[in-house]
N, C-alpha and C. Protein backbone atom coordinates (compact mmCIF):
# COMPACT_ATOMS: atom_id res chain seq x y z
N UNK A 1 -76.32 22.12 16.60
CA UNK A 1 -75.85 21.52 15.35
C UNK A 1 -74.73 22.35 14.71
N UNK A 2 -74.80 23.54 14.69
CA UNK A 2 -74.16 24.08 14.58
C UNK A 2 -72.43 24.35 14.97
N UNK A 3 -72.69 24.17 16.17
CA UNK A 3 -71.43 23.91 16.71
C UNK A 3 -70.94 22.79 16.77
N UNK A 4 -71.79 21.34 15.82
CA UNK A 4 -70.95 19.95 15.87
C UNK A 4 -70.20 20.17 14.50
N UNK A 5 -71.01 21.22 13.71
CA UNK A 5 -70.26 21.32 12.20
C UNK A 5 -69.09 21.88 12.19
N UNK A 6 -69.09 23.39 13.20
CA UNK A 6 -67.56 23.67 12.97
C UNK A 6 -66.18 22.67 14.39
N UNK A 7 -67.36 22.09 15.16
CA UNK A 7 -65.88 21.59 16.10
C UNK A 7 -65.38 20.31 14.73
N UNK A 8 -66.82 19.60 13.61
CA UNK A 8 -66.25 18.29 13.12
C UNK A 8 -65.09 19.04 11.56
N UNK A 9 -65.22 20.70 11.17
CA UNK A 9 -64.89 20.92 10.32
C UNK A 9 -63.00 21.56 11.02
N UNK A 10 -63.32 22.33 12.25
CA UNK A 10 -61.74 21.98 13.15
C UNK A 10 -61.03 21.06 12.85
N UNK A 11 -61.67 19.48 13.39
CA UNK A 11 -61.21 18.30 13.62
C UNK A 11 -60.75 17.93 11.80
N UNK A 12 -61.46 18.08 10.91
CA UNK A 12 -61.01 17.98 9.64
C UNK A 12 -59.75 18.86 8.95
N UNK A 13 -59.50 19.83 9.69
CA UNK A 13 -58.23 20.68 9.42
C UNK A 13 -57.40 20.07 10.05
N UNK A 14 -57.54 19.78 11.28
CA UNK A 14 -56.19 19.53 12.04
C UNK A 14 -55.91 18.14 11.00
N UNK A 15 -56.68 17.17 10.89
CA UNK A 15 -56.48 15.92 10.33
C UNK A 15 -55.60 16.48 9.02
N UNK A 16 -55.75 16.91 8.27
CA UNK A 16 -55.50 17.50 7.09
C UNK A 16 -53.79 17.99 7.53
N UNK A 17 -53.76 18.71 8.45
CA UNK A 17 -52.38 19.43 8.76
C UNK A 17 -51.38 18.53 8.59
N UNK A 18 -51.96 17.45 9.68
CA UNK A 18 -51.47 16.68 10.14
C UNK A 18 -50.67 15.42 9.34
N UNK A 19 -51.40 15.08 8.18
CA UNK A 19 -51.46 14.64 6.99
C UNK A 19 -50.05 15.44 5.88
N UNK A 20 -50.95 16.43 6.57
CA UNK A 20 -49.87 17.15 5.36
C UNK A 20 -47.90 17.03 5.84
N UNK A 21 -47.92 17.20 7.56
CA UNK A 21 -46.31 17.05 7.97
C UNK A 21 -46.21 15.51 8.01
N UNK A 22 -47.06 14.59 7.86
CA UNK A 22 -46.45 13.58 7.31
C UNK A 22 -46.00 13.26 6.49
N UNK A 23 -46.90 13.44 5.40
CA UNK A 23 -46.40 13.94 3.96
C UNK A 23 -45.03 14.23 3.95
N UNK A 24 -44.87 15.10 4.40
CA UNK A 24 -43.38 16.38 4.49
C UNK A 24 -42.35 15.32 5.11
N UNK A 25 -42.33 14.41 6.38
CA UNK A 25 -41.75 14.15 7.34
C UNK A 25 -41.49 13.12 6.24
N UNK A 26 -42.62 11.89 5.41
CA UNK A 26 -42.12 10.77 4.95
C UNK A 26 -41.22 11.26 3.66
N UNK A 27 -40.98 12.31 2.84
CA UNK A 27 -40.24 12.72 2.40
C UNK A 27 -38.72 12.61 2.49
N UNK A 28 -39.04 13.86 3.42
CA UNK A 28 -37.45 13.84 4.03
C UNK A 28 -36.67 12.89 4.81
N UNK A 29 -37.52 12.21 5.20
CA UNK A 29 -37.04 10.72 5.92
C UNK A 29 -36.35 10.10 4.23
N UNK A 30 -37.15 10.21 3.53
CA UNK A 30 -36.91 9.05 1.80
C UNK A 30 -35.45 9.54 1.63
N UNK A 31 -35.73 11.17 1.49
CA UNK A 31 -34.59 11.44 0.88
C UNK A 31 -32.86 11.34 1.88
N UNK A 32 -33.68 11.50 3.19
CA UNK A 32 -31.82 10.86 4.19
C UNK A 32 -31.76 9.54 3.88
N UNK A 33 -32.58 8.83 3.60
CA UNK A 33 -31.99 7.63 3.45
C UNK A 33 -31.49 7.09 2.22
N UNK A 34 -31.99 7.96 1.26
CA UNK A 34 -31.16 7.84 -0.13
C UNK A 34 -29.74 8.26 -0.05
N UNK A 35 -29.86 9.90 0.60
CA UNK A 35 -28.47 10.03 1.12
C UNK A 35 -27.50 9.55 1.39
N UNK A 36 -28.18 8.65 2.49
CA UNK A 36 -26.85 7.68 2.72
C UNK A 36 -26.66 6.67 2.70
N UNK A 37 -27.87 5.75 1.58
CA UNK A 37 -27.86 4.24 0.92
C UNK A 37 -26.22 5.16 -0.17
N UNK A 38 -26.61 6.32 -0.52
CA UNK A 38 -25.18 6.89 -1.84
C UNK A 38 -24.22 6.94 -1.80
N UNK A 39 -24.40 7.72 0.24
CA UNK A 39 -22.54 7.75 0.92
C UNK A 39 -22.06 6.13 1.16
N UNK A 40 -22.87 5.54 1.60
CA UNK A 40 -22.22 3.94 2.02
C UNK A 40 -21.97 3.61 0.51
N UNK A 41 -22.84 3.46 -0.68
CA UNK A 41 -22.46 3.00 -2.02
C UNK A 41 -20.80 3.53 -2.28
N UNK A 42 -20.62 4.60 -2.19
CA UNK A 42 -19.87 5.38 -2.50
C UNK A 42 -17.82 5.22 -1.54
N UNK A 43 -18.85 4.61 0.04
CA UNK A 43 -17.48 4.32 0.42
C UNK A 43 -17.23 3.12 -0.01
N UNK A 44 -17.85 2.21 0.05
CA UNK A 44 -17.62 0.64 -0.42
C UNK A 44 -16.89 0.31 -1.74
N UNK A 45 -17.45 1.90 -2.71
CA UNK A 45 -16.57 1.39 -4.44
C UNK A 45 -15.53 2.19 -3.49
N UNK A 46 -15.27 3.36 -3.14
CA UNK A 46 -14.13 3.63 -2.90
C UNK A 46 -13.03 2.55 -2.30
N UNK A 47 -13.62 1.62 -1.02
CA UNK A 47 -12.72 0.85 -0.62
C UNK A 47 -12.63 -0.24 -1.44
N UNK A 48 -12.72 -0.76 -2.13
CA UNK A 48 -12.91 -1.88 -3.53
C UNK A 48 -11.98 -1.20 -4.25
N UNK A 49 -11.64 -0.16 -4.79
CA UNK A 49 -11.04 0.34 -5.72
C UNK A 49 -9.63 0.64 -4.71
N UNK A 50 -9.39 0.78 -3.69
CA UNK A 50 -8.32 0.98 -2.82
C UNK A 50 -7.52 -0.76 -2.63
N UNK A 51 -8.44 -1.79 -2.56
CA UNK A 51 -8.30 -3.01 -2.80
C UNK A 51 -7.45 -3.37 -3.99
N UNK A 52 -8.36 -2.61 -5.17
CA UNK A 52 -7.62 -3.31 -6.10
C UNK A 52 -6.34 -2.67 -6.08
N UNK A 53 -6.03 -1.30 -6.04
CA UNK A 53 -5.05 -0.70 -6.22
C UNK A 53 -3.68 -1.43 -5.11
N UNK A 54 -4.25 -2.18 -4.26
CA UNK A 54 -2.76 -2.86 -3.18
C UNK A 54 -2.73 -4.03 -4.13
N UNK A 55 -3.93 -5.17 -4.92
CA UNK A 55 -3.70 -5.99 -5.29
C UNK A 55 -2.34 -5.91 -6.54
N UNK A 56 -2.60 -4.79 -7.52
CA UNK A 56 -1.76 -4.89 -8.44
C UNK A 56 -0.72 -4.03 -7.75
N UNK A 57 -0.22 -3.36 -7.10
CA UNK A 57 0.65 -3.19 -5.90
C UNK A 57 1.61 -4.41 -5.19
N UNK A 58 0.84 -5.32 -5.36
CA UNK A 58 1.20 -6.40 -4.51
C UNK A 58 1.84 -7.50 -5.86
N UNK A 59 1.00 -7.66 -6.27
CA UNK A 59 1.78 -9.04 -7.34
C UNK A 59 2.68 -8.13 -8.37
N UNK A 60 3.29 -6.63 -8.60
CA UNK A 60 4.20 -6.23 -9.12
C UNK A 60 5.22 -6.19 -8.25
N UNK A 61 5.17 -6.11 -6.92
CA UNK A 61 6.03 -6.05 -5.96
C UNK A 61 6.70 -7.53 -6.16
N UNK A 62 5.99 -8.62 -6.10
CA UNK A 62 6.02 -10.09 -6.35
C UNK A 62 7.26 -9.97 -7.44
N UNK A 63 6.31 -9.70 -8.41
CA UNK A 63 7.09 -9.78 -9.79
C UNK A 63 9.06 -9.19 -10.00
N UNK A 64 9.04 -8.29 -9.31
CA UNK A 64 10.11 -7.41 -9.04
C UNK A 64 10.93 -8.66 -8.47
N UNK A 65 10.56 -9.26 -7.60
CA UNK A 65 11.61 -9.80 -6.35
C UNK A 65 11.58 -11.13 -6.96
N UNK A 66 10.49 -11.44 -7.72
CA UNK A 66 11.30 -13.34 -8.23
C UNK A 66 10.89 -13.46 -10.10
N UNK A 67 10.94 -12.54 -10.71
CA UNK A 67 11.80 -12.48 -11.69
C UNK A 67 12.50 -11.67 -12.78
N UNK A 68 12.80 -11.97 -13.63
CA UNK A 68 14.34 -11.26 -14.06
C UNK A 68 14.24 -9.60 -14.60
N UNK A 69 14.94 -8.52 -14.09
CA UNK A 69 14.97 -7.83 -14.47
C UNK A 69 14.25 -6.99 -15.25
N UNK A 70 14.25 -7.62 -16.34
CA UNK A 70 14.12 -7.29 -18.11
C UNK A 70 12.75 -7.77 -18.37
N UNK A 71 12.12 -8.27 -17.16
CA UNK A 71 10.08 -8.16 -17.75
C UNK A 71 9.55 -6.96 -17.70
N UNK A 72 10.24 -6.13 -17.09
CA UNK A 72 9.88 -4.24 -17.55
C UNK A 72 10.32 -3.89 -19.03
N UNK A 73 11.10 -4.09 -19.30
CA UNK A 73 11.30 -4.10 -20.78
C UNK A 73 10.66 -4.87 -22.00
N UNK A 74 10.40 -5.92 -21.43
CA UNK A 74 9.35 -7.08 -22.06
C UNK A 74 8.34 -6.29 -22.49
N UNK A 75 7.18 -5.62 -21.30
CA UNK A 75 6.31 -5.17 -21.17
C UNK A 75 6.19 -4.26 -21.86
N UNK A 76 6.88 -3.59 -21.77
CA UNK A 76 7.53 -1.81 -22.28
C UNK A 76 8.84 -1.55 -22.62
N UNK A 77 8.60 -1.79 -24.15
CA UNK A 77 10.16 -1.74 -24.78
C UNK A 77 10.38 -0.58 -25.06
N UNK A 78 9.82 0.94 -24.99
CA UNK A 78 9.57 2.12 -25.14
C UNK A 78 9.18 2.85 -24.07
N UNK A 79 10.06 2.63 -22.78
CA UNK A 79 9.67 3.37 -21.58
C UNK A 79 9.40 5.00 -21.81
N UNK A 80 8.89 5.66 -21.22
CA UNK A 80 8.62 7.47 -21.38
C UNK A 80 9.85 7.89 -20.59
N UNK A 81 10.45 8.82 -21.10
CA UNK A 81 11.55 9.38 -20.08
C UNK A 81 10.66 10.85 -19.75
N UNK A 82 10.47 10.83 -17.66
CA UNK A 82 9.90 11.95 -17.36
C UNK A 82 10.76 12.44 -16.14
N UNK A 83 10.61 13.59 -15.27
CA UNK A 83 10.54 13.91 -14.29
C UNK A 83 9.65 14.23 -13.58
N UNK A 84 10.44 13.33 -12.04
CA UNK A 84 8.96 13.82 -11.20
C UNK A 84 9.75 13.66 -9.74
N UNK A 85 9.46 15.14 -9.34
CA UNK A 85 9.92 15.16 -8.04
C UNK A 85 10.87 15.42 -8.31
N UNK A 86 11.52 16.78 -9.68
CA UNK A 86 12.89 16.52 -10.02
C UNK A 86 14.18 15.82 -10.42
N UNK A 87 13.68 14.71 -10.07
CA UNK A 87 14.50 13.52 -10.53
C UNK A 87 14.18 12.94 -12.00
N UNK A 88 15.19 12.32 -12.35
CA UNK A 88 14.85 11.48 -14.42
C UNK A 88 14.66 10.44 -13.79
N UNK A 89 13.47 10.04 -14.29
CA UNK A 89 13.08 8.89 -14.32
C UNK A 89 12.50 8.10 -15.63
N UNK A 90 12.48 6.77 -16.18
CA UNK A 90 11.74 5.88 -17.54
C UNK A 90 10.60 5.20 -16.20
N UNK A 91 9.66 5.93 -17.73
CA UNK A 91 8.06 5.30 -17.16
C UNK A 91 7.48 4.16 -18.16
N UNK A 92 7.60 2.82 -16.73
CA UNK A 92 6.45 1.48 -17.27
C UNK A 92 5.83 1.78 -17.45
N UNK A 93 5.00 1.22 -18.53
CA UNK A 93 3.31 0.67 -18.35
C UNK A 93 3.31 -0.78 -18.50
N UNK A 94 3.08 -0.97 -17.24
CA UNK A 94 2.81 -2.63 -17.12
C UNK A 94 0.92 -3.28 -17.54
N UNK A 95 1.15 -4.16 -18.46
CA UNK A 95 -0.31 -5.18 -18.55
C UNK A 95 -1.27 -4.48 -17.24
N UNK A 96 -2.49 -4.26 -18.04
CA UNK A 96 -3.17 -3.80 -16.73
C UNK A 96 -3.87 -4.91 -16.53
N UNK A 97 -4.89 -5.02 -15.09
CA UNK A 97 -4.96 -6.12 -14.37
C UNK A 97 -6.58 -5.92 -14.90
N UNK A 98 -7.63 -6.87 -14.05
CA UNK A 98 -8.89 -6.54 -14.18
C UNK A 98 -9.54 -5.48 -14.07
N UNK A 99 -9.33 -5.14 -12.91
CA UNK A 99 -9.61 -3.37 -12.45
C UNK A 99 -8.39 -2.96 -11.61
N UNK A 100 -7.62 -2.42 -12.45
CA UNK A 100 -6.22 -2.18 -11.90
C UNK A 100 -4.98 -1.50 -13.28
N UNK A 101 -4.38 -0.45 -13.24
CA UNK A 101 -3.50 -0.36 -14.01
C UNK A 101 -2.10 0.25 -13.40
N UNK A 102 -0.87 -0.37 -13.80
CA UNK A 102 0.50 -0.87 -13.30
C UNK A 102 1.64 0.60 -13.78
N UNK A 103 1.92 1.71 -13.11
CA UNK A 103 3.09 2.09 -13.79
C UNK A 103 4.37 2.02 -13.02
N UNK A 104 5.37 1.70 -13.16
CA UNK A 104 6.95 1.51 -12.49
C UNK A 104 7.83 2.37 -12.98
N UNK A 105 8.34 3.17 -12.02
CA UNK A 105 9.14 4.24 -12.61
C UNK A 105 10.57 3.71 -11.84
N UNK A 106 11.69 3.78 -12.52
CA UNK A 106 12.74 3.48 -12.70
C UNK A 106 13.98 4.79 -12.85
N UNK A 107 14.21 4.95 -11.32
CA UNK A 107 15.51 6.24 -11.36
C UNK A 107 16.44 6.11 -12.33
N UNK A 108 16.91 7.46 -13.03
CA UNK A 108 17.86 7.37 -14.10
C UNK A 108 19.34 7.81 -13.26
N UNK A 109 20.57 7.16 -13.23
CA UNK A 109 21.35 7.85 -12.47
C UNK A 109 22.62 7.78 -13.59
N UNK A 110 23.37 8.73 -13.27
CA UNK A 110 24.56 8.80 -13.98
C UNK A 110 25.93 7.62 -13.95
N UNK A 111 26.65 7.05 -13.71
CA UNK A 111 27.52 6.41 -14.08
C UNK A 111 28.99 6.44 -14.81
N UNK A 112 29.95 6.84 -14.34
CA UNK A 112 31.36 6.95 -15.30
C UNK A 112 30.53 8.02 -17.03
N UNK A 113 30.11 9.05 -16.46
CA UNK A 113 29.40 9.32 -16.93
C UNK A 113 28.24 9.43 -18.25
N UNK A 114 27.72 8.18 -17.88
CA UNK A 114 26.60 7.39 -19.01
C UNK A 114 25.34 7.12 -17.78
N UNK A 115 24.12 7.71 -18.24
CA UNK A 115 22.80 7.66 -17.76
C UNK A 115 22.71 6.30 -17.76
N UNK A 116 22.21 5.90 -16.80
CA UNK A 116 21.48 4.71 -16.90
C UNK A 116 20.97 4.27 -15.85
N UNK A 117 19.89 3.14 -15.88
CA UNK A 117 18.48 3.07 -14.86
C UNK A 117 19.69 2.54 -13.53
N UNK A 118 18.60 2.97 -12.31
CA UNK A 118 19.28 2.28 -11.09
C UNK A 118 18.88 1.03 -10.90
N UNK A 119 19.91 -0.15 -10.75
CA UNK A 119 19.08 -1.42 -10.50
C UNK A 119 19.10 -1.89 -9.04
N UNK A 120 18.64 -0.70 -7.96
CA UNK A 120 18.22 -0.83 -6.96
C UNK A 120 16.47 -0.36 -6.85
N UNK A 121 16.13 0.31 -7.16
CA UNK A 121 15.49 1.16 -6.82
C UNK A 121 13.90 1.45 -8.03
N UNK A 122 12.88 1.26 -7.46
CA UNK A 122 12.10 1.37 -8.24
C UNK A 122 10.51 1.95 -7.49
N UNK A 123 9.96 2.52 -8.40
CA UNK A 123 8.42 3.52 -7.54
C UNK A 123 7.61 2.82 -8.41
N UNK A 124 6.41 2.02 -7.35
CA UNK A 124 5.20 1.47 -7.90
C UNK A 124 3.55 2.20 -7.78
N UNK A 125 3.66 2.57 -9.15
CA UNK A 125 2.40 3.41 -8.99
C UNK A 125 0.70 2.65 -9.35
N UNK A 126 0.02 2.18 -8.18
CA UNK A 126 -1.05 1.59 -8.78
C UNK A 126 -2.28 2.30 -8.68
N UNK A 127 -3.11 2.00 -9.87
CA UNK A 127 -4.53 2.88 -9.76
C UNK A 127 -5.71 1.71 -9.98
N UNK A 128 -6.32 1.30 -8.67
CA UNK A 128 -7.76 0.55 -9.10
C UNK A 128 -9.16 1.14 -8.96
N UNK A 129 -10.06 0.51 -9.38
CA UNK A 129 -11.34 0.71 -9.21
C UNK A 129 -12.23 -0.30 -9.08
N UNK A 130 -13.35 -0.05 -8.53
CA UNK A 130 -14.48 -1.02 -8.60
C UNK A 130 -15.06 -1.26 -10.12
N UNK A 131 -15.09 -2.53 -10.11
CA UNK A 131 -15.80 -2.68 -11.58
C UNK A 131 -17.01 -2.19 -12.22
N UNK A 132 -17.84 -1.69 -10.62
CA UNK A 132 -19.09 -0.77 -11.55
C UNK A 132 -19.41 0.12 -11.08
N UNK A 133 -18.28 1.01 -10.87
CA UNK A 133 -18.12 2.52 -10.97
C UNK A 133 -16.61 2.71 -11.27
N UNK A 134 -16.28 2.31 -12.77
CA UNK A 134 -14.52 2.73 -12.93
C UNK A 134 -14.65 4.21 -13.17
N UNK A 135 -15.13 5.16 -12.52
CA UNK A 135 -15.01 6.29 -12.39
C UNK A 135 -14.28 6.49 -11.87
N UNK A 136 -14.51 5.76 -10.19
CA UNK A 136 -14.31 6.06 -9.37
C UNK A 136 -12.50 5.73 -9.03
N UNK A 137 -11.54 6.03 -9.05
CA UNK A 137 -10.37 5.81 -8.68
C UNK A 137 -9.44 5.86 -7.47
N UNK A 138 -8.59 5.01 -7.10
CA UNK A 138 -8.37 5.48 -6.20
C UNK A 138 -6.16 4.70 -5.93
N UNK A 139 -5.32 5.50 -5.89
CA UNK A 139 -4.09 5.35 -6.70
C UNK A 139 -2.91 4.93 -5.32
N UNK A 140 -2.07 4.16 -5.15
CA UNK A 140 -1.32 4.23 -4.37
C UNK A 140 0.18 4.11 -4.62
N UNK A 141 1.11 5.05 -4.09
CA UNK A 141 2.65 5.02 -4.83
C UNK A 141 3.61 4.44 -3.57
N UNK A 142 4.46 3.88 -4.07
CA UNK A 142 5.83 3.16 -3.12
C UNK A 142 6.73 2.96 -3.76
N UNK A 143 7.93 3.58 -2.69
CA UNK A 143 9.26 3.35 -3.57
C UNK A 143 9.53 2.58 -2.73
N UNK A 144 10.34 1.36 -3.06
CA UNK A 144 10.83 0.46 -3.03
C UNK A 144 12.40 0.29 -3.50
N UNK A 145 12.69 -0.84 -2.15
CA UNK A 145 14.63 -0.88 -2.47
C UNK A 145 14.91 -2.13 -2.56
N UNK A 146 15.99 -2.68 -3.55
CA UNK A 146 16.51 -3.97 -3.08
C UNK A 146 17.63 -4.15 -2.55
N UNK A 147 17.32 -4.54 -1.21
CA UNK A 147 18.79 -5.27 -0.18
C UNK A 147 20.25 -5.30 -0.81
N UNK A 148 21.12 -4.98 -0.62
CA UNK A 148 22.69 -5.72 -1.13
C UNK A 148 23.02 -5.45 0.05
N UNK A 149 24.32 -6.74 -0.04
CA UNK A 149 25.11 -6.62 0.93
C UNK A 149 25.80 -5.09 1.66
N UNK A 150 26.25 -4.61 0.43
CA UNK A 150 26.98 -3.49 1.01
C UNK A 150 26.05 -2.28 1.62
N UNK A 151 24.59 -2.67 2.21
CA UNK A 151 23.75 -1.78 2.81
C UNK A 151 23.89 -2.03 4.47
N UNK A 152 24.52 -3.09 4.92
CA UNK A 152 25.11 -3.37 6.02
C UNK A 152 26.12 -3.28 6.88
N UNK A 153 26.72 -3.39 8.10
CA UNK A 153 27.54 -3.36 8.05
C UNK A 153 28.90 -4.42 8.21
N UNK A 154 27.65 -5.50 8.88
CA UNK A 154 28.60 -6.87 8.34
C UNK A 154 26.92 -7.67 7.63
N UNK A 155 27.26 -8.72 6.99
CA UNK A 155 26.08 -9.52 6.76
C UNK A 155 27.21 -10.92 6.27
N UNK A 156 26.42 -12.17 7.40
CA UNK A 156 27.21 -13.29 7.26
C UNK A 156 26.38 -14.61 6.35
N UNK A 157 26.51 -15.31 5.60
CA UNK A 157 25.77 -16.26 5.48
C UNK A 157 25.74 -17.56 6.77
N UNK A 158 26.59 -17.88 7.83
CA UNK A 158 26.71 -18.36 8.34
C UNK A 158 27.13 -17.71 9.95
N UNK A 159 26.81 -18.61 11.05
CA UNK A 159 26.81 -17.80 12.22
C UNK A 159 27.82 -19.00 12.89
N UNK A 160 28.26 -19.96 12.38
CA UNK A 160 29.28 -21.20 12.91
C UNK A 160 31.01 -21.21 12.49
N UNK A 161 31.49 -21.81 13.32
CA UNK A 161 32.78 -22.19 13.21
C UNK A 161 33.30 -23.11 11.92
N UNK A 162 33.98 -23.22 11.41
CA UNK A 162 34.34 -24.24 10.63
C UNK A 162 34.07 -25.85 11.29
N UNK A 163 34.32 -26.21 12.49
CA UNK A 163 33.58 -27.37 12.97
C UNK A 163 32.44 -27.10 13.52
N UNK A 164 31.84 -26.19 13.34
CA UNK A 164 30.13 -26.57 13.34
C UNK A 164 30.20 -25.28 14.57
N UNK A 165 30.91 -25.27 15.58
CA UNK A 165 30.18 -24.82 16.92
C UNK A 165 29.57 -23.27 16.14
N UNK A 166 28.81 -22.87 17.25
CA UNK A 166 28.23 -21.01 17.14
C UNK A 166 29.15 -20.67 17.43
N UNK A 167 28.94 -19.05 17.14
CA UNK A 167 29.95 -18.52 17.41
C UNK A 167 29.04 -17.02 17.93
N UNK A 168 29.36 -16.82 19.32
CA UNK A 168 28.74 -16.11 19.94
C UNK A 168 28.81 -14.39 19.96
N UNK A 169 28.04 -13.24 19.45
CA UNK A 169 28.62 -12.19 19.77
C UNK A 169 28.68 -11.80 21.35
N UNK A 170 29.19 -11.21 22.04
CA UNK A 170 29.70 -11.32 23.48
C UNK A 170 29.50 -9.81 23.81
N UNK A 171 29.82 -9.58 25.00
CA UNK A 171 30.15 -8.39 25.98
C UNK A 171 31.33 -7.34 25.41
N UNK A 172 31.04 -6.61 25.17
CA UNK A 172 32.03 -5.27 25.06
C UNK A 172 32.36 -5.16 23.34
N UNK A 173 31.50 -6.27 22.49
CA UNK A 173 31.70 -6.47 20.86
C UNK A 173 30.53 -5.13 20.84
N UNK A 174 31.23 -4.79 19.74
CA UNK A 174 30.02 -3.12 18.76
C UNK A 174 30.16 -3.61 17.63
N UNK A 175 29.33 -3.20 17.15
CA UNK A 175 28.85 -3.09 15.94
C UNK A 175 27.69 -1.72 15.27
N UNK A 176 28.74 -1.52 14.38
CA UNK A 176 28.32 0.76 13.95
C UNK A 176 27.61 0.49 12.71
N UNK A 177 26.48 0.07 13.01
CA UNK A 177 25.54 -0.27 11.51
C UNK A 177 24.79 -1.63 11.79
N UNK A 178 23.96 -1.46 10.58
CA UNK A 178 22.97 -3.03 10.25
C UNK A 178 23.32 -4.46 10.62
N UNK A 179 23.31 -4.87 10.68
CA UNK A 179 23.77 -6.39 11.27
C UNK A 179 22.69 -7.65 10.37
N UNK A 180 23.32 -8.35 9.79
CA UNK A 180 21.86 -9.32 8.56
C UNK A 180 23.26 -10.54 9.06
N UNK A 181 22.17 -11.89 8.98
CA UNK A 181 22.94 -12.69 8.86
C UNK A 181 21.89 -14.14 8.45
N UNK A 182 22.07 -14.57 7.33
CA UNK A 182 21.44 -15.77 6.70
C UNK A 182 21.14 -16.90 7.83
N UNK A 183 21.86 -16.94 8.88
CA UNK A 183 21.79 -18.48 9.67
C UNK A 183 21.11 -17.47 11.09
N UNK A 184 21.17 -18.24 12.00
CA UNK A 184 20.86 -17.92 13.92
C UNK A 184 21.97 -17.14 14.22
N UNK A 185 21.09 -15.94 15.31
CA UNK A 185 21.98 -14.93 15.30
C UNK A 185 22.18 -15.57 16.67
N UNK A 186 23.57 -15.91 17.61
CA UNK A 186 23.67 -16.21 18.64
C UNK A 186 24.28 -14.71 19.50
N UNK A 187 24.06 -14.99 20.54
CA UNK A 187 24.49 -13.58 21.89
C UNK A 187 24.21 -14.06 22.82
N UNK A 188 25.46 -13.56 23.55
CA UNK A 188 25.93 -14.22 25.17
C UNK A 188 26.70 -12.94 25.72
N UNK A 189 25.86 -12.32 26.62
CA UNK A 189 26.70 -11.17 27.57
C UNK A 189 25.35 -9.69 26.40
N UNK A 190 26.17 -9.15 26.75
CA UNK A 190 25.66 -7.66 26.18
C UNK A 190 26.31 -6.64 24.94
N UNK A 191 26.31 -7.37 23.89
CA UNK A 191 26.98 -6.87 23.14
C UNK A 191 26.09 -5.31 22.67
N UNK A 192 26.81 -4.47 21.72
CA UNK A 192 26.05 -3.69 21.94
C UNK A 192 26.15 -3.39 20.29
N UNK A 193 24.67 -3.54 19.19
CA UNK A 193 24.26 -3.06 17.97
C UNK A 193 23.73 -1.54 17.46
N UNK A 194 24.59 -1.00 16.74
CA UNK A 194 24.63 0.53 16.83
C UNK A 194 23.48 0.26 15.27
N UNK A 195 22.26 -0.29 15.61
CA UNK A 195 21.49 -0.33 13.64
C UNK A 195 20.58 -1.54 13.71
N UNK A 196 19.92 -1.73 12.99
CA UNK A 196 18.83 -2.81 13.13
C UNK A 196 19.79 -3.91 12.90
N UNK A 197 18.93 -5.25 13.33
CA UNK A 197 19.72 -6.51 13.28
C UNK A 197 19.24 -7.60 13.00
N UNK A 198 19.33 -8.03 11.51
CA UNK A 198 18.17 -9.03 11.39
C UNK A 198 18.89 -10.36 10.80
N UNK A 199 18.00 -11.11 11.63
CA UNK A 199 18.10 -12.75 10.80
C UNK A 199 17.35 -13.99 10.72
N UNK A 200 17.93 -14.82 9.76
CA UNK A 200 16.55 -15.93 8.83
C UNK A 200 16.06 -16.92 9.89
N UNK A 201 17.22 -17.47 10.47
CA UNK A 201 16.58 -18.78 11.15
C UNK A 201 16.04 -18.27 12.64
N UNK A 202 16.22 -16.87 13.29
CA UNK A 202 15.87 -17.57 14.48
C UNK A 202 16.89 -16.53 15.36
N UNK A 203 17.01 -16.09 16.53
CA UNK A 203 17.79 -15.69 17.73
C UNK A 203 17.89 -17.04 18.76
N UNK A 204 19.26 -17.11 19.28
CA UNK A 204 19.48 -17.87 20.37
C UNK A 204 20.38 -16.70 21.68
N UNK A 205 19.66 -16.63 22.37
CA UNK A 205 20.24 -15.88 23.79
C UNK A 205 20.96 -16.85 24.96
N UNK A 206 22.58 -16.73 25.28
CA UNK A 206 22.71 -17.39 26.47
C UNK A 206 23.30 -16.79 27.54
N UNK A 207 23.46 -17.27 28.33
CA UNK A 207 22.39 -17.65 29.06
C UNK A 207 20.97 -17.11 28.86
């Protein structure tokens, strides 16, 4: 009898031990998985807030390219004059969005010598967040250019003859720069483009 009491009082320790690194094990199991229910929470507002920050990124970019000028001034009739990156620049504050806020900085350049903004050239600074953690931020900057002609080195609105035919660039033609042309860019033989070469309707190759 004796010896059924201490093998059943053994068997009651080990049970007990055993108990106990479960204990321990269901713990630390709880707490990795809180861990990283926090890190996934945590990347998801991050990428939400990276979202919003291209969205208002994106429809100021919009805004810039189809309409007038002077809705930066609208917005902000009291731009900040700062530097950054050494350069003068006037700082927007554009309408902020839902979870999103807009600043446009605007190079100051000299002129027959009178300061004044460049109307090429503008840096879009956006900062969004997730709506339920606006703690959390997350900001993206782009400078941005607008096209003119004189960034080329020819740019045609038309690629035709006065009676209609194409008009082909050919074999042994160069061209030392950009190449833009509003209509079909036609080429026959091997001409040779010293710069990117872009156009609206379309390439035609002949043969």
């Amino acid at each position: 009898r004796l010896q059924n009491i201490n093998q059943q009082g053994a068997a009651l320790t080990m049970v007990l031990i055993l108990m106990v690194f479960m204990v321990v094990f269901s713990i630390a199991a709880y707490q990795m998985s809180q861990g990283n229910t926090g890190s996934i929470a945590m990347a998801s507002s991050s990428e939400k807030a990276f979202y919003a920050a291209e969205q208002g990124y994106n429809k100021t970019l919009w805004r810039i390219n189809n309409e007038k000028p002077s809705f930066l001034a609208a917005e902000d009739s009291s731009p900040d004059p700062i530097t950054y990156d050494g350069k003068d620049y006037n700082l927007y504050e554009l309408k902020p969005g839902p979870n999103y806020r807009i600043n446009v900085l605007v190079p100051l350049i000299d002129i027959a010598g009178s300061t004044v903004e460049d109307p090429y050239r503008r840096i879009i600074r956006s900062t969004g967040w997730d709506s339920r953690y606006p703690e959390r931020l997350r900001s993206i900057e782009v400078e941005v250019y607008k096209k003119t002609f004189t960034q080329f080195a020819m740019a045609n609105d038309s690629e035709r003859d006065k009676a209609g035919n194409p008009l082909y660039w050919i074999s042994k033609e160069v061209v030392y720069g950009p190449l833009h042309t509003n209509d079909t860019l036609y080429v026959s033989g091997t001409p040779v483009f010293h710069g990117p070469v872009t156009y609206v309707n379309g390439i035609t190759i002949s043969p």
